[in-house]
Protein backbone atom coordinates (compact mmCIF):
# COMPACT_ATOMS: atom_id res chain seq x y z
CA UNK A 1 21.29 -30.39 30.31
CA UNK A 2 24.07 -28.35 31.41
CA UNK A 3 24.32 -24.78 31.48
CA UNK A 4 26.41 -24.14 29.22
CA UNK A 5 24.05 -26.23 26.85
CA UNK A 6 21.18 -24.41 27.87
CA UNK A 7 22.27 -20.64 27.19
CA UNK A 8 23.48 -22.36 23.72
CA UNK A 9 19.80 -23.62 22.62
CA UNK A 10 18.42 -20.30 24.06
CA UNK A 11 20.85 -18.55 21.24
CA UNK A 12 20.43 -20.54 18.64
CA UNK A 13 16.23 -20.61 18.66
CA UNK A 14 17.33 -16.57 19.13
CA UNK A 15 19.15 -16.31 15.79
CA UNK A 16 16.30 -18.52 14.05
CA UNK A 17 13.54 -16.08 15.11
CA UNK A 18 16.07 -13.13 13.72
CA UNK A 19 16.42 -14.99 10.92
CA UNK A 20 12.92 -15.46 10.55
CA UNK A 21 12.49 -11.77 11.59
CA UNK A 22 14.92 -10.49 8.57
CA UNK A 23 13.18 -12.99 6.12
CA UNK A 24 9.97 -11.71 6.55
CA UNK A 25 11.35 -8.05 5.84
CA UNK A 26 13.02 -8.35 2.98
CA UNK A 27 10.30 -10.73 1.41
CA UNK A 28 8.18 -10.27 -1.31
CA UNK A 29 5.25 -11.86 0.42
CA UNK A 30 5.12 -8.96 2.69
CA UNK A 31 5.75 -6.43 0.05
CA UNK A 32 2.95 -7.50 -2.24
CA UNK A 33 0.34 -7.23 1.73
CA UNK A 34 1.21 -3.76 1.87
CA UNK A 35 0.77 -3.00 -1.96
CA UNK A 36 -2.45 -4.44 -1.53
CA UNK A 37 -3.65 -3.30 1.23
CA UNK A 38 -1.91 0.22 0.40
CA UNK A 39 -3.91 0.08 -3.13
CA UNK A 40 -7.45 -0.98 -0.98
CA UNK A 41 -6.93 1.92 1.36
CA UNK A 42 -5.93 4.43 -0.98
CA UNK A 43 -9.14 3.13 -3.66
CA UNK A 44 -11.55 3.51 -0.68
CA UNK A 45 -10.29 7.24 0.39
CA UNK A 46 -10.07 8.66 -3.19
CA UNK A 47 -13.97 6.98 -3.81
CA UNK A 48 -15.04 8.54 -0.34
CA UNK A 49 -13.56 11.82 -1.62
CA UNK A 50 -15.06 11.38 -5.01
CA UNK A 51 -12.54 10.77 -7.61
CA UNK A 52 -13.94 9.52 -10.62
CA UNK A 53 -10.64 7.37 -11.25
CA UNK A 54 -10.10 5.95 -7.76
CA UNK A 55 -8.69 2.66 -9.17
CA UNK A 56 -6.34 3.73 -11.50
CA UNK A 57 -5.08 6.74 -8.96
CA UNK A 58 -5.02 3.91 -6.31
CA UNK A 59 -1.67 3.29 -7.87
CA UNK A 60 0.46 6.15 -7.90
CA UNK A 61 1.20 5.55 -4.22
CA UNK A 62 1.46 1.51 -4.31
CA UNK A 63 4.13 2.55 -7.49
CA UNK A 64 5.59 4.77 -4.87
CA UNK A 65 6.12 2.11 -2.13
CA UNK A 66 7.43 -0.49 -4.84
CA UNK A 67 9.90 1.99 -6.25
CA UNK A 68 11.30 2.58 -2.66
CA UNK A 69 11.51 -0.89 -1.79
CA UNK A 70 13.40 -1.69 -4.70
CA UNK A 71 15.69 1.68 -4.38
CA UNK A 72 15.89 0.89 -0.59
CA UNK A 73 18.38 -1.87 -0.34
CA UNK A 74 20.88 -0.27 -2.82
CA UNK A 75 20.90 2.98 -1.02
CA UNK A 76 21.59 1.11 2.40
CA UNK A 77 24.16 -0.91 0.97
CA UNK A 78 26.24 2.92 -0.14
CA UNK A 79 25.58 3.74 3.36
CA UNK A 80 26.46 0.94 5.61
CA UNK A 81 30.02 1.21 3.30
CA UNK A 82 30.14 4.86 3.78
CA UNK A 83 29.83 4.19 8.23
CA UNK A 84 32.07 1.56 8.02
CA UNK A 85 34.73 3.57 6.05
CA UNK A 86 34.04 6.56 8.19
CA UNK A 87 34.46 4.38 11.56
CA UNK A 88 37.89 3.31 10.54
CA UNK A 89 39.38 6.33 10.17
């Protein structure tokens, strides 16, 4: 294998572990982990400090993370557009 074809291979199993990378950020599968093990957490610190409704106050800050990931992307869309508008003046 030439050079050339080498350096080639070495980028393209580069972009598939970025792709990979970026996949596993944006996914749901890792969204719903840290819900759950947000929700776990937060049950086992609110029972520790004695809260009477640790399970159903468990969710006000899993609510919080979902809200944010699903207000996230829209939000970074506005501002990549903004920088790019900005950088071309």
């Amino acid at each position: 294998m030439s050079g050339v074809e080498e350096r080639l291979q070495v980028i393209e199993e580069r972009n598939m572990r970025v792709g990979a990378d970026k996949a596993w950020e944006t996914s749901w599968t890792r969204r719903g982990l840290i819900a759950g093990v947000t929700y776990i957490c937060a049950v086992m610190i609110l029972n520790v400090l004695g809260n009477d409704s640790a399970w159903e106050n468990a969710l006000i800050p899993v609510m919080g993370y979902v809200v944010s990931t699903l207000s996230l992307p829209p939000l970074k869309e506005v501002w990549i557009k903004h920088r790019i508008k900005k950088e071309r003046q």
